[in-house]
Protein backbone atom coordinates (compact mmCIF):
# COMPACT_ATOMS: atom_id res chain seq x y z
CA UNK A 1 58.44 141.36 119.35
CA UNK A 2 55.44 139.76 121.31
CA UNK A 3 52.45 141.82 121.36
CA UNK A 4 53.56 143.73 118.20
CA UNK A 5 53.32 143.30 114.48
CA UNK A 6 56.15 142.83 112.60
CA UNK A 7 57.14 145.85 110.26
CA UNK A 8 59.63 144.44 107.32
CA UNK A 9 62.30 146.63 105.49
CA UNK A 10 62.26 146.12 102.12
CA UNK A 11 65.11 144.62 100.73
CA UNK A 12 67.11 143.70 97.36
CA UNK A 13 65.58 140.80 95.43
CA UNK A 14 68.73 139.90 93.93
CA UNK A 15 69.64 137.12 96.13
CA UNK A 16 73.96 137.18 96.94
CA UNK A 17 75.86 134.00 95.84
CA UNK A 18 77.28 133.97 99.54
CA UNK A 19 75.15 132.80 102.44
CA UNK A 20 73.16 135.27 104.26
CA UNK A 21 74.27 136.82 107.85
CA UNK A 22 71.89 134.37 109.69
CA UNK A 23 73.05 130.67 109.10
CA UNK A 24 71.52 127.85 107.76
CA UNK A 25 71.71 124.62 108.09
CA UNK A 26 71.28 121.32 106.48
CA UNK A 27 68.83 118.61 108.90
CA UNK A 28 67.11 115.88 108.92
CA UNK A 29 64.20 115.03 110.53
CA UNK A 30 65.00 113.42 113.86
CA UNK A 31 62.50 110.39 115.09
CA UNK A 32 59.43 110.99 116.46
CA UNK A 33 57.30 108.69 118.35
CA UNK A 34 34.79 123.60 109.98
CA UNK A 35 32.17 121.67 111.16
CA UNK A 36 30.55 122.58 115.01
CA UNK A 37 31.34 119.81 117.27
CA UNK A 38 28.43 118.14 116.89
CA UNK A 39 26.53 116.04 119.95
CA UNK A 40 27.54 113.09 119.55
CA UNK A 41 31.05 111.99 119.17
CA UNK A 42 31.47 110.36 115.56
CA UNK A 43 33.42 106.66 115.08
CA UNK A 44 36.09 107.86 112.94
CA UNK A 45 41.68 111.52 113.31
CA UNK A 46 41.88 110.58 109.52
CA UNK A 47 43.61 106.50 109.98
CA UNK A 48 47.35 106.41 109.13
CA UNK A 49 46.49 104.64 105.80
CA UNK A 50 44.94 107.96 104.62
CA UNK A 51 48.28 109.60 105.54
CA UNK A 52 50.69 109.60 102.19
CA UNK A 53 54.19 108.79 103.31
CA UNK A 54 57.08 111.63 102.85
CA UNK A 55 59.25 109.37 100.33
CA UNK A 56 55.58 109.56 98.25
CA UNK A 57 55.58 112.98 98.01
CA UNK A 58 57.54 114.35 94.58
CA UNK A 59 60.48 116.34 95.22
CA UNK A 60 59.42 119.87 94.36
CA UNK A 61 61.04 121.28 90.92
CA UNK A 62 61.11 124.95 93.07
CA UNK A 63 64.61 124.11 94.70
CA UNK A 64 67.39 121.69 94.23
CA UNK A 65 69.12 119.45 96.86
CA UNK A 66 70.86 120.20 98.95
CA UNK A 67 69.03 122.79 100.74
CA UNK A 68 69.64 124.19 103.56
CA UNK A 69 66.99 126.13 106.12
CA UNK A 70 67.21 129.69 107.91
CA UNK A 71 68.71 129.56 110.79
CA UNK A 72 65.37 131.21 112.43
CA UNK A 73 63.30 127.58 110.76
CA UNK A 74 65.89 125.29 111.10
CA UNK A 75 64.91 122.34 113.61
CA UNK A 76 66.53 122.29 117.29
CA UNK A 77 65.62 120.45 120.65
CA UNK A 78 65.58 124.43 121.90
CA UNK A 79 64.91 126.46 118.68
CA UNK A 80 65.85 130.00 117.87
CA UNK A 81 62.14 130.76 117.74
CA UNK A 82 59.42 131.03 120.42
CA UNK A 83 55.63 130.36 118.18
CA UNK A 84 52.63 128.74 119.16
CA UNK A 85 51.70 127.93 115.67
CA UNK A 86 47.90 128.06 117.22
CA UNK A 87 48.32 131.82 117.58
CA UNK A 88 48.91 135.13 115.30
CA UNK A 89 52.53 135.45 113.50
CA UNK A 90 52.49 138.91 115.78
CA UNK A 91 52.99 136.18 118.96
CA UNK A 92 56.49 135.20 117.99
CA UNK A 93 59.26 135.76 120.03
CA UNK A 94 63.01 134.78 120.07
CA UNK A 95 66.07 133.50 122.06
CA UNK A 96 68.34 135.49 119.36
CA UNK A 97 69.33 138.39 120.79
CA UNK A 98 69.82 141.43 118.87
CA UNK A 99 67.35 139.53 116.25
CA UNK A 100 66.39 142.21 113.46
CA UNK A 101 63.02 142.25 112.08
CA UNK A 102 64.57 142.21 108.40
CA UNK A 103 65.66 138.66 109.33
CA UNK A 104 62.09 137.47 108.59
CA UNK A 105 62.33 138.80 105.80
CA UNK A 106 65.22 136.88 104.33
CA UNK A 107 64.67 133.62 102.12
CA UNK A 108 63.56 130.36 104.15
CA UNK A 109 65.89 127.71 102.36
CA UNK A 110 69.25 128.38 100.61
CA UNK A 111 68.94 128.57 97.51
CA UNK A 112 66.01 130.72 97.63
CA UNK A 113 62.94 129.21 95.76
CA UNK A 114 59.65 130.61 94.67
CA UNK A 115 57.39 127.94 96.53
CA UNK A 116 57.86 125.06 98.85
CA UNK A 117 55.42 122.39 100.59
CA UNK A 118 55.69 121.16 103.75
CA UNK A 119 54.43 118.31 105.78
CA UNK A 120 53.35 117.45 109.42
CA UNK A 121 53.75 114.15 110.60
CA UNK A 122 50.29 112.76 111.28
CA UNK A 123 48.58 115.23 109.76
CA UNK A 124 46.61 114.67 106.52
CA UNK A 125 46.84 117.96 104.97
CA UNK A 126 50.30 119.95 103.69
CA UNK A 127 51.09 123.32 103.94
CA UNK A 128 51.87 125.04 100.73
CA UNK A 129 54.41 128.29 100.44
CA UNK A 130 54.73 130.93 98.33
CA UNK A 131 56.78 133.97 97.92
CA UNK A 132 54.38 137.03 98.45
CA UNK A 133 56.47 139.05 100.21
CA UNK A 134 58.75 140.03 97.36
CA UNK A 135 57.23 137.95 94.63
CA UNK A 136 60.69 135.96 94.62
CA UNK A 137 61.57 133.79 96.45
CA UNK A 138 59.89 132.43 99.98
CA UNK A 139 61.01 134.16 103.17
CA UNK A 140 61.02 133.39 106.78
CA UNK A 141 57.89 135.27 107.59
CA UNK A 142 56.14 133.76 104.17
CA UNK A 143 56.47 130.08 106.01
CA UNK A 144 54.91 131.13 109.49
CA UNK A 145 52.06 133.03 108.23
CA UNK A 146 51.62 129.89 105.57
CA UNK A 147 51.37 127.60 108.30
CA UNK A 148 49.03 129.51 110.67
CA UNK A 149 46.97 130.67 107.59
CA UNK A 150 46.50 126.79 106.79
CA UNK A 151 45.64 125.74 110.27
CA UNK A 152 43.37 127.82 110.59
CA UNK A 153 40.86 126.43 108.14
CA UNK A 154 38.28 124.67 108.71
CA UNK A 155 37.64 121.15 108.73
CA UNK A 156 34.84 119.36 106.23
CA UNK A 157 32.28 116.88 107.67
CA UNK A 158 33.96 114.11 105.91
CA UNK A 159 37.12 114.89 107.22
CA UNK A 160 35.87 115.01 110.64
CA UNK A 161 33.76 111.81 110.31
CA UNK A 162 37.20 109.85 109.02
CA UNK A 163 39.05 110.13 112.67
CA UNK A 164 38.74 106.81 113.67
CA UNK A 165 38.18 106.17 117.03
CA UNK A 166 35.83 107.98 120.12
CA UNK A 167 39.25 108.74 122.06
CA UNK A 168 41.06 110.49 118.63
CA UNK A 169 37.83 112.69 118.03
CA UNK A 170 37.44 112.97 122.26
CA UNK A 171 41.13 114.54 121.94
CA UNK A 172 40.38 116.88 118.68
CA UNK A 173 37.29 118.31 120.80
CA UNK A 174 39.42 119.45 124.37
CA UNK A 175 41.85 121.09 121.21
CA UNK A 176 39.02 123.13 120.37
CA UNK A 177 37.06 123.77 123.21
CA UNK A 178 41.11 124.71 124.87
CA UNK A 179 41.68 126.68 121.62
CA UNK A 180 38.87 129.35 122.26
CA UNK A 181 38.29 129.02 125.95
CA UNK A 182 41.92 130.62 126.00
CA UNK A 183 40.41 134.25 125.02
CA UNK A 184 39.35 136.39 127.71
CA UNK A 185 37.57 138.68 125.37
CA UNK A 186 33.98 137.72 125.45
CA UNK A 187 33.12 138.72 121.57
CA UNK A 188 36.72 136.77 120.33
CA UNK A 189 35.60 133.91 122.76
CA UNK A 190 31.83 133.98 121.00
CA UNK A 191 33.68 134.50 117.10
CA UNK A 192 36.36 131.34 117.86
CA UNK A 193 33.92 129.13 119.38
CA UNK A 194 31.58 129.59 116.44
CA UNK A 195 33.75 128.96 114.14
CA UNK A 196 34.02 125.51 114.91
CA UNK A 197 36.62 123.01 114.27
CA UNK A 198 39.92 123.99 112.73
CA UNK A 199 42.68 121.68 111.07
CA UNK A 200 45.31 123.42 113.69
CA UNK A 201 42.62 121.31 116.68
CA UNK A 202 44.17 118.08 114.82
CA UNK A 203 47.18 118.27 116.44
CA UNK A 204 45.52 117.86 119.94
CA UNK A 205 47.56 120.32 121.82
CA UNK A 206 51.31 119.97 119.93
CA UNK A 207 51.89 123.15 118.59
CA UNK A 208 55.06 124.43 119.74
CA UNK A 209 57.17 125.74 117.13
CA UNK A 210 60.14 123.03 116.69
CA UNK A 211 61.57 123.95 113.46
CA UNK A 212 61.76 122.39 109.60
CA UNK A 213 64.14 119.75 108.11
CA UNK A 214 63.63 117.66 105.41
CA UNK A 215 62.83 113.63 104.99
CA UNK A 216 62.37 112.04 101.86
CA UNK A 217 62.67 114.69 99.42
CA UNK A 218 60.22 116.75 101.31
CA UNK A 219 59.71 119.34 103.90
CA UNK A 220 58.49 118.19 107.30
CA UNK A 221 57.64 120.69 110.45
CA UNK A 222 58.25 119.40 113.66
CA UNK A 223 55.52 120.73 116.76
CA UNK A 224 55.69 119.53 120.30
């Protein structure tokens, strides 16, 4: 798979009553301890109190409780799935061997559902899903590319003014200047770097691929 874009069979939308091939599971979340960079550093990450807590967040009406999450999303210490949530989809790779492509392309939670939102912890913005690859329900593939396609957007001024302290915005900046450093092509270097700040340089450097589970009525991705 690395290197290579994934193709996906298409498949029946009529979802079985059974549980797909690939398991799910049921988890909960375990603990956890735009603009250019300008010249100056500015005095204020978004502060915690900006941060709405998970228990705040409305249980979505798309899918009832339980749920359980694809095996490929589901939340491990050593996950199924190798991503660097920084890069392309086409950079996943797996520990599953004998993984089909047509896994991705199976429903993300059990029962399937038509949309989902998920959370980061720390991070100020949430990620929302929809199905688009069948018009159904979400699949595997619909929640990576949903979370790379929303960390890659840019930041606002204001929302790069609110991080709070020199050190926070000191740490978004190395995330960024890291982020497009990385490419060895000099036009994709020039293109990133002008760019400027993106929400994925708010996680300062945590953005290995640890899986979903859900806390308070909500979704919550785990990085490390």
């Amino acid at each position: 798979m690395p290197g290579k874009h994934v193709r996906f069979a298409s498949i029946s939308t009529a979802y079985p009553a059974t549980v797909p091939p690939l398991s799910y599971s049921a988890g909960s979340v375990p603990s956890s301890s735009g603009p250019r960079t300008p010249p100056s550093y500015p005095s204020g990450l978004p502060s915690s109190h900006h941060i709405p807590s998970y228990s705040q967040h409305k249980r979505s009406h798309s899918y009832p409780v339980p749920t359980r999450v694809h095996s490929l999303l589901a939340y491990s210490h050593h996950p199924v799935i190798n991503y660097d949530v920084s890069l392309p989809t086409s950079t996943i790779t797996t520990t599953h061997t004998g993984l089909s492509t047509t896994s991705f392309s199976e429903p993300a939670v059990y029962p399937p559902v038509s949309s989902l939102t998920i959370n980061i912890p720390h991070h100020i913005w949430s990620i929302s899903v929809h199905a688009s690859f069948n018009g159904h329900y979400v699949t595997v593939n619909d929640v990576f590319t949903a979370v790379y396609q929303s960390l890659r957007k840019n930041v606002s001024s204001a929302e790069y003014h609110a991080i709070p302290s020199k050190k926070d915005a000191e740490k978004v900046r190395m995330a960024y200047e890291t982020r497009y450093r990385r490419l060895r092509d000099r036009n994709a270097y020039q293109s990133e770097k002008q760019q400027g700040l993106k929400r994925v340089d708010f996680l300062t450097g945590h953005t290995h691929f640890m899986g979903l589970a859900t806390s308070g009525g909500a979704w919550v991705l785990s990085l490390s």
